[in-house]
C-alpha atoms as a PDB file:
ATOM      1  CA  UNK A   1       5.942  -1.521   3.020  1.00  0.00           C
ATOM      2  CA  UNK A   2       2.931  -2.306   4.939  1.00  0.00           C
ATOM      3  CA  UNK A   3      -0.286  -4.512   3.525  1.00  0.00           C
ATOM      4  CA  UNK A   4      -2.118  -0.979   1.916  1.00  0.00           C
ATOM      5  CA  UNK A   5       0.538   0.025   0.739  1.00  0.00           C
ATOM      6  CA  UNK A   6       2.029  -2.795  -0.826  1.00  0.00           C
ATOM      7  CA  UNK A   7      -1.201  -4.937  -2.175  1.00  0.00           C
ATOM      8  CA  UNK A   8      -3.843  -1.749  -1.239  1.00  0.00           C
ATOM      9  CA  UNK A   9      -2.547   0.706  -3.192  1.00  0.00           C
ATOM     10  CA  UNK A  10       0.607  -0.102  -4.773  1.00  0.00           C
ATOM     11  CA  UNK A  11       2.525   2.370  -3.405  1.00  0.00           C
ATOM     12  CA  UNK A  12       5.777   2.087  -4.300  1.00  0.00           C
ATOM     13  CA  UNK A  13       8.744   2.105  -7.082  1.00  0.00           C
ATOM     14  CA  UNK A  14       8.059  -1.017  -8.368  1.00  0.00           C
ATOM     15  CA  UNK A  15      12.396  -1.448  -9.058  1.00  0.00           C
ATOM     16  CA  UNK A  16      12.955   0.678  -5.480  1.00  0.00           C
ATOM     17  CA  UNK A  17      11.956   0.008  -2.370  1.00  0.00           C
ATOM     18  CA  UNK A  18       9.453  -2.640  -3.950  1.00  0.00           C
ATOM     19  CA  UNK A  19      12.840  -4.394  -5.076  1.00  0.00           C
ATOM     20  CA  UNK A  20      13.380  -7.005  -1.874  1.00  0.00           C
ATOM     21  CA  UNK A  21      13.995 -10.511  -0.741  1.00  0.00           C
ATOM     22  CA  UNK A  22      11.580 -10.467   1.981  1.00  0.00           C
ATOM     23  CA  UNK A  23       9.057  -8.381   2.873  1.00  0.00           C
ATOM     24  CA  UNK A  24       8.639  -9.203   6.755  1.00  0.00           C
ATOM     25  CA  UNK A  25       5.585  -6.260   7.270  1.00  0.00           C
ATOM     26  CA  UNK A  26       3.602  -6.524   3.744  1.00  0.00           C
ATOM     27  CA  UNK A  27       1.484  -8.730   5.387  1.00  0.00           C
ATOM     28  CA  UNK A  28       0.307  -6.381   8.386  1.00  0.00           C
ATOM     29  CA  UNK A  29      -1.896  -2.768   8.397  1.00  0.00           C
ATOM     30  CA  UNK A  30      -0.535   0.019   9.072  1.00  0.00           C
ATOM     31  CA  UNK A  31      -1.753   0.020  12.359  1.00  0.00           C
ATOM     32  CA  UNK A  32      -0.495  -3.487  13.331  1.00  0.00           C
ATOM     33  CA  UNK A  33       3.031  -2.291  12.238  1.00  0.00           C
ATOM     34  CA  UNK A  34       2.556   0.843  14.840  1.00  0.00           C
ATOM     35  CA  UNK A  35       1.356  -1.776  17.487  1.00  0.00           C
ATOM     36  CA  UNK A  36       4.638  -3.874  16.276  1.00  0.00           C
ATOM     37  CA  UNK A  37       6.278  -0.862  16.752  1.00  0.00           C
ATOM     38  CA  UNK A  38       5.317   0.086  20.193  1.00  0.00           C
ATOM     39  CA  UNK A  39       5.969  -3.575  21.338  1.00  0.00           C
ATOM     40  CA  UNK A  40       9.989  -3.356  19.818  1.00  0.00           C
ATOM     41  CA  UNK A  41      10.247   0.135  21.416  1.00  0.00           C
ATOM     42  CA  UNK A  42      10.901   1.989  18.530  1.00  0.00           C
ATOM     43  CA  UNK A  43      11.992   5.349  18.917  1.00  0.00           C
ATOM     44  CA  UNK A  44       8.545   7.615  18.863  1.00  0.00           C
ATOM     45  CA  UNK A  45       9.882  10.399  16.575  1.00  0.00           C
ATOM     46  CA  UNK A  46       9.869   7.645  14.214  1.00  0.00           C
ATOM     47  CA  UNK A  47       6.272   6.743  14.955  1.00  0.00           C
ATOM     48  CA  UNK A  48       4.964  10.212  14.641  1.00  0.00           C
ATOM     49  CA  UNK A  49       7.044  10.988  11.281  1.00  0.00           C
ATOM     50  CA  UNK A  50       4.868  11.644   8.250  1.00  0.00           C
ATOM     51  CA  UNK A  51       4.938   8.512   5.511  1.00  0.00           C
ATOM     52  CA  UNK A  52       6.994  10.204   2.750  1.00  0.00           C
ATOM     53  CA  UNK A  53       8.255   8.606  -0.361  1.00  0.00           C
ATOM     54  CA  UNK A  54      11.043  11.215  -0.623  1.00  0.00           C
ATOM     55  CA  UNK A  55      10.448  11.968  -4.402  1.00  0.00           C
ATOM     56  CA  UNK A  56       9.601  15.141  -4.116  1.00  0.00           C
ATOM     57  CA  UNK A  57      11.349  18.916  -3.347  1.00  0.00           C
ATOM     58  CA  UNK A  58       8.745  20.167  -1.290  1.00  0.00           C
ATOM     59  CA  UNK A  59       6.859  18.636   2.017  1.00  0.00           C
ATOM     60  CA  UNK A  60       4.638  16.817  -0.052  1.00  0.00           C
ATOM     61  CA  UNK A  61       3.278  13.748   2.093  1.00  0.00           C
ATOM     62  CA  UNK A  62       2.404  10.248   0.800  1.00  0.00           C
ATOM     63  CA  UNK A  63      -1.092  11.128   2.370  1.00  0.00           C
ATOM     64  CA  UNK A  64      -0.844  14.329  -0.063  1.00  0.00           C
ATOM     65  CA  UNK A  65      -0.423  12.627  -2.956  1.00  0.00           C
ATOM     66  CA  UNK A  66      -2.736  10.004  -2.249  1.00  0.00           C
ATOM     67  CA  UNK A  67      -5.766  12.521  -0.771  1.00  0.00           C
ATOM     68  CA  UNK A  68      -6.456   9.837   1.847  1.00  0.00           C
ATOM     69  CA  UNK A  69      -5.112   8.548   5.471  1.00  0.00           C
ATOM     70  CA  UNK A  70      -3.579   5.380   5.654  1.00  0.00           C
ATOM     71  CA  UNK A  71      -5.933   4.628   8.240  1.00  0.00           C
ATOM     72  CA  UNK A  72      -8.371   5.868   5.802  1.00  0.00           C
ATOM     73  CA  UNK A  73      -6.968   3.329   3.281  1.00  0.00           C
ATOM     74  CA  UNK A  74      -7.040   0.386   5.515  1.00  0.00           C
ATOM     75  CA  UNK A  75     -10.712   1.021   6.412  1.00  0.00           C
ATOM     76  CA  UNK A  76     -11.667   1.140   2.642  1.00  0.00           C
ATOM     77  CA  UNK A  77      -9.522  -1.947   2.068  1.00  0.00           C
ATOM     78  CA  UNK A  78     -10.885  -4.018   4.778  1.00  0.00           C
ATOM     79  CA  UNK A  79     -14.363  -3.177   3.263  1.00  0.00           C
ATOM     80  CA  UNK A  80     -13.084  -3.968  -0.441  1.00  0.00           C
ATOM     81  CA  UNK A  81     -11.802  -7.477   1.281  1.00  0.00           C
ATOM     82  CA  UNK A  82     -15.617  -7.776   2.782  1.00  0.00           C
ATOM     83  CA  UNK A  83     -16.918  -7.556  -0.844  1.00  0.00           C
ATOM     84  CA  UNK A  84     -18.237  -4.055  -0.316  1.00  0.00           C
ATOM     85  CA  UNK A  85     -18.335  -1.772  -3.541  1.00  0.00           C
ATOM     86  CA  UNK A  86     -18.287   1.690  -3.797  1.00  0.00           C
ATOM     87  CA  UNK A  87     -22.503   1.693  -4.512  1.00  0.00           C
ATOM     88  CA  UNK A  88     -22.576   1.013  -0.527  1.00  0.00           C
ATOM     89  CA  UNK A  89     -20.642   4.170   0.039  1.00  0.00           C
ATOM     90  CA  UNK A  90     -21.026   7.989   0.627  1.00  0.00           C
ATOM     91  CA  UNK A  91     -19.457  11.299   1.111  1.00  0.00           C
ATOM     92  CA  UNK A  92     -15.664  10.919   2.129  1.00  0.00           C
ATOM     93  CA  UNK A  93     -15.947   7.038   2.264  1.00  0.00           C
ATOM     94  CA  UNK A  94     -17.344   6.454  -1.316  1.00  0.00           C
ATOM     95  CA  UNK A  95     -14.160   9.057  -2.013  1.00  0.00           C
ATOM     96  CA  UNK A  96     -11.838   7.438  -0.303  1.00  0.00           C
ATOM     97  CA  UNK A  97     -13.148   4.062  -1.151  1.00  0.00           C
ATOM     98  CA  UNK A  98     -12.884   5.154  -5.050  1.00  0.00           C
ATOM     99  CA  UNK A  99      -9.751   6.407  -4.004  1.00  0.00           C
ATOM    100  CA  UNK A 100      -8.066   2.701  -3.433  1.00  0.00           C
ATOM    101  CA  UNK A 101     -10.009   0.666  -6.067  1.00  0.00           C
ATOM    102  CA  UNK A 102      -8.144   3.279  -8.841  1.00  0.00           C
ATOM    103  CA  UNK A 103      -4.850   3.087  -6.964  1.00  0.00           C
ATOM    104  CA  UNK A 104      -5.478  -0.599  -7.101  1.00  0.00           C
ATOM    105  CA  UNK A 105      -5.817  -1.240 -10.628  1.00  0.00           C
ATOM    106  CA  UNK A 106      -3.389   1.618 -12.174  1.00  0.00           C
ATOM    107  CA  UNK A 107      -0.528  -0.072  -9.748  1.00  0.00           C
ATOM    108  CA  UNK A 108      -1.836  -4.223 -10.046  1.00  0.00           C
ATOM    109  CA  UNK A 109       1.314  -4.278 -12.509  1.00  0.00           C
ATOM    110  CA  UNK A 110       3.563  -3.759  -9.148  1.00  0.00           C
ATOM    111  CA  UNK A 111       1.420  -6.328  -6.968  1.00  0.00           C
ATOM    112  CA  UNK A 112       1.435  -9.516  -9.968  1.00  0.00           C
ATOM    113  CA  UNK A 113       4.579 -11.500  -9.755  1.00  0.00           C
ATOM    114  CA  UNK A 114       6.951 -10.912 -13.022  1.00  0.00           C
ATOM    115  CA  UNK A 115       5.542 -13.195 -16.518  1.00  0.00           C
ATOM    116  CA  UNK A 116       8.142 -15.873 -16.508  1.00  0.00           C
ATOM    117  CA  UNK A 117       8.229 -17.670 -20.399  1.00  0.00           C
ATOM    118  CA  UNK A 118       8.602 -20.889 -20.282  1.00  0.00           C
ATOM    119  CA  UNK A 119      10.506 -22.035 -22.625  1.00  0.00           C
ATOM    120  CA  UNK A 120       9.810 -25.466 -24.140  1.00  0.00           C
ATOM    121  CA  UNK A 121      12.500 -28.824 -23.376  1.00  0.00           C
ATOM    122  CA  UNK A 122      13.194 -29.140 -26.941  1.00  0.00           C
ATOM    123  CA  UNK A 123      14.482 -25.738 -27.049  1.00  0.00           C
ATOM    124  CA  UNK A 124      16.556 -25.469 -24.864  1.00  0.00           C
END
């Protein structure tokens, strides 16, 4: 996944396609991975497909169940990164603004690296 949605929004199966070695993109927007994208030559009906998580029967796009753009999303997180909060906001960018912070927290579970105990010398 790409920076939003991987560490914006969380979205992803945390035990899915969150479930990797490497994440080589997770560290660039959305629209830095269609610049990347342009620069490898990669076949345009893949640039112009809708983001989909494939989850669901109908046509339902990840924008759908979101209610926001990824460009949308990147905006609002660059501004969340600036230390803007939703006060500063209105109309479709407080929404959409309000829109990542909640994604944000009800996903932070998929973004924190897994509790490791440590167990203690002596017991092992």
């Amino acid at each position: 996944g790409n920076k939003v949605e991987d560490f914006g929004i969380g979205f992803y199966t945390k035990y899915g396609d969150g479930g990797v070695d490497i994440s080589p993109i997770a560290d660039l927007y959305k629209t830095e991975v269609f610049e990347l994208s342009e620069h490898l030559n990669i076949n345009n009906e893949i640039l112009i497909a809708k983001p989909t998580d494939g989850l669901w029967d109908d046509e339902r796009t990840d924008e759908d169940q979101i209610e926001a753009t990824y460009s949308e999303l990147e905006w609002a997180m660059k501004q969340k990164d600036f230390g803007k909060s939703s006060l500063e906001f209105q109309g479709r960018e407080k929404e959409v603004f309000d829109i990542l912070i909640k994604l944000n927290k009800q996903n932070l579970h998929k973004m924190s690296p897994i509790p490791v105990y440590l167990i203690p010398e002596e017991l092992k």
